[in-house]
Structures are given as C-alpha cells and as structure tokens.
Protein backbone atom coordinates (compact mmCIF):
# COMPACT_ATOMS: atom_id res chain seq x y z
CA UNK A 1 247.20 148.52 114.50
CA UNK A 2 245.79 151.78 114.36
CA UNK A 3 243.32 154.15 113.10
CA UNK A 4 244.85 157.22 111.06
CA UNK A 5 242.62 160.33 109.87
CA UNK A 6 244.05 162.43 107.13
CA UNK A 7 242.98 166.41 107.99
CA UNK A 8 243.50 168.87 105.35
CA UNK A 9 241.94 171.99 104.65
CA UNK A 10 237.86 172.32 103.40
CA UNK A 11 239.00 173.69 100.29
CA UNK A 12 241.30 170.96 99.06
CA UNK A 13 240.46 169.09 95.71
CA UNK A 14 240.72 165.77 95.60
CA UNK A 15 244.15 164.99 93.83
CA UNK A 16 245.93 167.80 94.45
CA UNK A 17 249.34 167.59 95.65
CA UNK A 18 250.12 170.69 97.02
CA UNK A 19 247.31 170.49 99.82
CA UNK A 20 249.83 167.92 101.53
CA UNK A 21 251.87 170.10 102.24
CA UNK A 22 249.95 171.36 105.25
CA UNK A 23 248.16 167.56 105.41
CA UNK A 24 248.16 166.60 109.26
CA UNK A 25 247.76 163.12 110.15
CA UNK A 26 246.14 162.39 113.04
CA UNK A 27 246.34 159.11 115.26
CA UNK A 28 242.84 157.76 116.61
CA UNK A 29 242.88 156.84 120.60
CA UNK A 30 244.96 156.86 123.38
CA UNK A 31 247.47 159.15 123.98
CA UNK A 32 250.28 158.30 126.52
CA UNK A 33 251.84 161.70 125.83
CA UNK A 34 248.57 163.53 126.78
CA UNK A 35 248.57 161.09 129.86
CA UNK A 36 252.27 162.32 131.37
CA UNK A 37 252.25 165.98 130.42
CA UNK A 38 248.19 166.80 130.33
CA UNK A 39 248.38 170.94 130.04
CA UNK A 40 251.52 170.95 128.35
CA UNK A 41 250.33 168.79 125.21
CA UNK A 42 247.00 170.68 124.73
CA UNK A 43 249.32 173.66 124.69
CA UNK A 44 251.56 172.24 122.46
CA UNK A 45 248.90 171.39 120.06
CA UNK A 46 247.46 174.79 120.48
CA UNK A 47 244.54 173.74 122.01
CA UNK A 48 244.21 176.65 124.30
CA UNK A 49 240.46 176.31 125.60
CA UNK A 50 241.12 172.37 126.12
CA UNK A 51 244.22 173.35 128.08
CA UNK A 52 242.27 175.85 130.27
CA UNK A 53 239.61 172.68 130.63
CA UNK A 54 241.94 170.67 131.35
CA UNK A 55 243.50 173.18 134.44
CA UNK A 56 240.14 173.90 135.90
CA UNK A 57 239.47 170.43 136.11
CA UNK A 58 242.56 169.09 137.63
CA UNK A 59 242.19 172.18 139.71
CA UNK A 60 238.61 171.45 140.51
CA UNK A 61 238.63 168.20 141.35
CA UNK A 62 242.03 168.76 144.14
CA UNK A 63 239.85 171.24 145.56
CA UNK A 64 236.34 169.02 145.86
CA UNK A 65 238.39 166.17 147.11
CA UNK A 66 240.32 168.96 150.00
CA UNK A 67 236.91 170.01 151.03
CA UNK A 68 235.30 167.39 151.19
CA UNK A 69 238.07 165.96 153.35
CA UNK A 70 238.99 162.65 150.73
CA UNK A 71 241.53 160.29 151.79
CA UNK A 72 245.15 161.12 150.00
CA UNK A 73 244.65 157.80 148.12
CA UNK A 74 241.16 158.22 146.91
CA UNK A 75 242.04 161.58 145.69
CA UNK A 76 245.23 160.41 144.45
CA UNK A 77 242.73 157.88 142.24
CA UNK A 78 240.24 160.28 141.14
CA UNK A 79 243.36 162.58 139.52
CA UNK A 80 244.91 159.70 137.69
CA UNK A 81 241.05 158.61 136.36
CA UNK A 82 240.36 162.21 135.14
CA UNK A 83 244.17 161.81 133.72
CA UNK A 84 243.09 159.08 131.78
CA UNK A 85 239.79 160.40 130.79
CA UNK A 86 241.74 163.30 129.40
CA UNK A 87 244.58 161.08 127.54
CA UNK A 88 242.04 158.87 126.40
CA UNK A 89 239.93 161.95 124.57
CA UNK A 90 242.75 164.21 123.71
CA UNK A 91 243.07 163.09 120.08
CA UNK A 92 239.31 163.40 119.58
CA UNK A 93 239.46 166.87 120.98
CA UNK A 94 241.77 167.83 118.47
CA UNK A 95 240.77 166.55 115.13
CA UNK A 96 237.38 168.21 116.85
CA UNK A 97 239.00 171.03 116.95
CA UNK A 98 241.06 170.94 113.36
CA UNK A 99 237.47 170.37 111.50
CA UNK A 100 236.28 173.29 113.61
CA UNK A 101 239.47 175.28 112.26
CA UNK A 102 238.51 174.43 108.68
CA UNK A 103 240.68 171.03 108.44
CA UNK A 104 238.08 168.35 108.71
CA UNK A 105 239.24 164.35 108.22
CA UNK A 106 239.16 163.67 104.34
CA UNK A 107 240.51 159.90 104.58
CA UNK A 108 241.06 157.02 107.31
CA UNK A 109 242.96 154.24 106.95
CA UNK A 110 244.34 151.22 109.25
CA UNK A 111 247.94 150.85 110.08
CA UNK A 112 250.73 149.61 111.62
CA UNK A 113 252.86 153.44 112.17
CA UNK A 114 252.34 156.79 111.15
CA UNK A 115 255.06 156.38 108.14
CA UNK A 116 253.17 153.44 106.39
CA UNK A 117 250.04 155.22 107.60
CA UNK A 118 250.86 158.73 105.67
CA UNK A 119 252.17 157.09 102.23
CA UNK A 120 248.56 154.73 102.53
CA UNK A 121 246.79 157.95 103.08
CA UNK A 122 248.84 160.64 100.43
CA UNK A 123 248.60 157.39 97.93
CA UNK A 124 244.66 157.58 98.28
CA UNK A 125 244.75 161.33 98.06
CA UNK A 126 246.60 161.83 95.03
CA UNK A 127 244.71 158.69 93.40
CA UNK A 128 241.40 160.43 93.51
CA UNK A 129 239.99 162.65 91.20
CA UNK A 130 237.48 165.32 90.78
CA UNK A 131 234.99 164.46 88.37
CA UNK A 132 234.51 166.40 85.65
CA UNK A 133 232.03 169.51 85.14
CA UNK A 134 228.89 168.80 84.29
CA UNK A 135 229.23 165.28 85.85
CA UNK A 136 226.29 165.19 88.77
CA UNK A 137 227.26 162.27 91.59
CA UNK A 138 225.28 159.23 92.27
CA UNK A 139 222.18 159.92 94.60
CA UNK A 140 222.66 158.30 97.91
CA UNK A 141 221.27 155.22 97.80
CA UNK A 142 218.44 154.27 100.84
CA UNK A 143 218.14 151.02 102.65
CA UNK A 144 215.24 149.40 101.82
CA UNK A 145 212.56 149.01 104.45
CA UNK A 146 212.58 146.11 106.27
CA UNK A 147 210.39 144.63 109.38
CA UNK A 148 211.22 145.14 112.20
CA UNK A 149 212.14 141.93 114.33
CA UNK A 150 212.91 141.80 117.71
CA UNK A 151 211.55 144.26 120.35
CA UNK A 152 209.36 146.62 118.74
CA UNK A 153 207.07 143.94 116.06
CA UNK A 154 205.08 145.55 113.25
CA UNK A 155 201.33 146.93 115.16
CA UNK A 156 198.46 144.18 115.07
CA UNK A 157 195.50 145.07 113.74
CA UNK A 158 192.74 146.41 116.89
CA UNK A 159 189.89 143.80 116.93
C-alpha cells in the first residue's frame, strides 16, 4: 500500500467537478523510474531546476571522486547512493514543486494502485461541499495543557 496526494489548483472549490480535469495524482515515496533514468524523469516532469541539480551533482560528485583519486568501486558506490537519494526524493520534489506552481495537495488517501487510489480520491472531492455564505468554520480547537513528564519536569520551587 501506498500513499496518494490529490494536487489540484489553489482556486478549486470543494465539489466541483470540473477542477478534475487537470487533478494530478501524485504517488508518495520511492521512485524506481527516477532511479534508472535520473535527468530524464525530472525533465519529463518538467522539473527543469531539479534536473539541472540533479546534473551538477552527478557531475560533481564524478569529478570529487577523479580528484581525489577514489577507487572505481567506491566511486561507483557513492553514484548509485546519490542515485538513490535522488529516486528516493523525486516525488517530494515535485508535489514541492506543483504547490509552488499553484497546485498544492487537497486530499491523501491509502491505496493499493493509482486506479483505486484516483476514484477514493475524486469520490472524496466531489463529496465535499462548500459551506454556505455566512457560515463561519469551527475555531481550531487547542490541546489542553498538560505536564510535562519525562525529561524536562515542571521547575521546583528555589528554597
């Protein structure tokens, strides 16, 4: 099972059907995609300045490990650990960089695949509703204070 974000766009109201139509549904973790082809999916996600990260550190670390004269398997290691740094962050980077672009995650939900993953998420969508004028929302509600236990007790009284 994964973790699903549904990103639409800041100006969506909550119910409305036709702000699926540019919905994107977003997979949370690792990619193995990103992992094979590293450039090539930031670019295909049009992720240009994570692409041009991604580049100057591949390129980066070739060069650190050719100057500072690293065996071809140690260097051979530290390129497939940035590789999985990258795969491992490349779906964070780009719902980072959808809510930067105006689309920011609306919904999350737990599933199996993407398919049963979409209807769970376009069900919640179109379920909701925007309350009506007039109608002010619940304050947030604040945890009550409790002592604190553990490593930092409650200050004793000087004598």
């Amino acid at each position: 099972m994964a973790a699903y974000a549904l990103h639409l766009d800041q100006n969506a109201r909550p119910g409305e059907g036709a702000a699926l139509e540019r919905a994107v549904v977003l997979r949370d973790g690792f990619s193995w995609w990103a992992l094979v082809f590293q450039p090539l999916w930031f670019l295909w996600h049009r992720l240009w300045l994570a692409a041009l990260v991604v580049i100057v550190a591949i390129a980066a670390l070739a060069v650190t490990c050719a100057l500072l004269n690293v065996t071809a398997g140690a260097t051979l290691t530290a390129q497939f650990a940035l590789a999985l740094f990258f795969a491992h962050e490349a779906n964070a980077i780009r719902a980072f960089t959808l809510a930067r672009r105006g689309r920011p995650a609306v919904d999350t939900v737990i599933a199996d695949d993407r398919d049963s993953a979409e209807a769970r998420l376009f069900e919640r969508w179109l379920a909701r509703r925007q309350a009506p004028l007039g109608v002010a929302a619940a304050p947030a509600m604040r945890p009550a204070h409790a002592p604190v236990v553990g490593l930092f007790p409650e200050p004793e009284a000087r004598r």
